[in-house]
Protein backbone atom coordinates (compact mmCIF):
# COMPACT_ATOMS: atom_id res chain seq x y z
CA UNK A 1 -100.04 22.78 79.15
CA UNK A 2 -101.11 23.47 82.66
CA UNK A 3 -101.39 27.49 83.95
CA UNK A 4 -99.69 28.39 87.17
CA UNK A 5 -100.11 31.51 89.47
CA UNK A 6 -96.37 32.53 91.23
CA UNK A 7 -96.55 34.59 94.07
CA UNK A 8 -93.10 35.55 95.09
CA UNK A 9 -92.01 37.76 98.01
CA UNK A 10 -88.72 39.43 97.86
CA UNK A 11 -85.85 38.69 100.66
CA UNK A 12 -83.87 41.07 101.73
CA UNK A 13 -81.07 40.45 99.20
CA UNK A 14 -84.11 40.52 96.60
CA UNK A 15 -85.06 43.83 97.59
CA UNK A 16 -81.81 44.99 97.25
CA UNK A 17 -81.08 43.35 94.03
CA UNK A 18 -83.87 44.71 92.50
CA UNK A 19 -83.57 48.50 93.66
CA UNK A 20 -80.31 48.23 92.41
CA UNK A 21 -80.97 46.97 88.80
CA UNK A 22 -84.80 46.42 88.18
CA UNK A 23 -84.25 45.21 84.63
CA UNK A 24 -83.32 41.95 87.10
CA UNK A 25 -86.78 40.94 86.88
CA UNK A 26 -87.00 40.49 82.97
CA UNK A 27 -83.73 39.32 82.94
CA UNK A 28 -85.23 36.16 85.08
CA UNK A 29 -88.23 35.90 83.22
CA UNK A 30 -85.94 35.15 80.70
CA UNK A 31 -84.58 32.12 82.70
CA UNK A 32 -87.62 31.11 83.95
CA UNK A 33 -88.65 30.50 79.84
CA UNK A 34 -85.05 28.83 79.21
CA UNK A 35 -86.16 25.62 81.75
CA UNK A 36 -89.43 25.23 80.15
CA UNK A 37 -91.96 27.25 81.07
CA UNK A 38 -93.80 30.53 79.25
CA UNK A 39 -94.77 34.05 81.20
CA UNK A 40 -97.59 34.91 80.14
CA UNK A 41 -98.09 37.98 82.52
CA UNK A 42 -96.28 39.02 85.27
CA UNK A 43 -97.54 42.45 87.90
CA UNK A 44 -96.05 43.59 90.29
CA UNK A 45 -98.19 44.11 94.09
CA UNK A 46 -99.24 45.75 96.89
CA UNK A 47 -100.44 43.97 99.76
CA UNK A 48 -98.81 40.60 100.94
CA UNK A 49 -96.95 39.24 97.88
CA UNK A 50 -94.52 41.92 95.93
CA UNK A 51 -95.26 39.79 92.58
CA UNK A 52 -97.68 37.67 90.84
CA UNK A 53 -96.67 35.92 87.19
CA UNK A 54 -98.73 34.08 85.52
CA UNK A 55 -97.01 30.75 84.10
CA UNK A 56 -97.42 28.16 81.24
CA UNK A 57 -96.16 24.89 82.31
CA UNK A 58 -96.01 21.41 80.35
CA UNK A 59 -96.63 19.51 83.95
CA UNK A 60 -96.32 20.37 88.00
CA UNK A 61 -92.77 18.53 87.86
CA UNK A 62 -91.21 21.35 85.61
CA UNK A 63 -93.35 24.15 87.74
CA UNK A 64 -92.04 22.58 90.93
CA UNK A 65 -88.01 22.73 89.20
CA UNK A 66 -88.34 26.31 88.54
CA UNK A 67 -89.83 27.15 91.79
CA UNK A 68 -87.13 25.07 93.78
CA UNK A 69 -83.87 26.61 91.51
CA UNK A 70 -85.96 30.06 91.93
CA UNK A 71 -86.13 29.90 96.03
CA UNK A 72 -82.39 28.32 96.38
CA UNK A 73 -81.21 31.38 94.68
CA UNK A 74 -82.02 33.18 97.82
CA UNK A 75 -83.26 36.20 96.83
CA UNK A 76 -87.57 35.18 96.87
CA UNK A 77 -89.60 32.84 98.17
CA UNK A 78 -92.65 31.42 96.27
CA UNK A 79 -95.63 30.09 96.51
CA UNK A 80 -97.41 28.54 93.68
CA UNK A 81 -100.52 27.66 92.45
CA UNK A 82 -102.20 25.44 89.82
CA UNK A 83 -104.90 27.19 88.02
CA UNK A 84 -107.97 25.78 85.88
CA UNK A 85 -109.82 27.93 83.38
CA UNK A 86 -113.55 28.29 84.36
CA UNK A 87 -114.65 26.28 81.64
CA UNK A 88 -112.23 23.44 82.16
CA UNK A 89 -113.46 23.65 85.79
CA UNK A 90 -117.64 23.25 85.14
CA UNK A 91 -116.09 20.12 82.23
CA UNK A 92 -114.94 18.28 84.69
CA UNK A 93 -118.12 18.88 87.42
CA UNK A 94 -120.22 17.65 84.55
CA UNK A 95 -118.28 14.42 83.91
């Protein structure tokens, strides 16, 4: 299982969505688990991206599904981002 950072911005029918009902964000966490993929955190922040979540993914295919059916929604746009664990990362410079 690979681990994925999400950035996600909000559109303007995001925004709106989520003032209205903010329980909107678990409620796609939810989703996001149903096509194959585990939250493991999720924050929400201040500067350029309104979110961050932090993913479990079997492979970039299924990261890439949830990010497309995510953005056609209309509501965020994403930007994504494989991750390696510091100790995966000096493994494979020692190989």
């Amino acid at each position: 299982m690979g681990i994925y950072l999400m950035l996600t911005n909000l559109t303007d029918e995001g925004r709106k969505t989520v003032k209205e009902k903010p329980e909107r964000i678990k409620e796609v966490s939810k989703e996001v688990e149903k096509m194959g993929v585990k939250v493991l955190n999720q924050y929400a922040l201040l500067g350029a991206y309104d979110f961050v979540n932090i993913l479990e993914a079997p492979d970039n295919q299924t990261i890439a599904k949830v990010a497309l059916e995510l953005g056609a929604r209309g509501t965020l746009q994403t930007t994504t981002l494989a991750a390696l664990s510091i100790d995966e990362f000096i493994k494979m410079l020692k190989k």
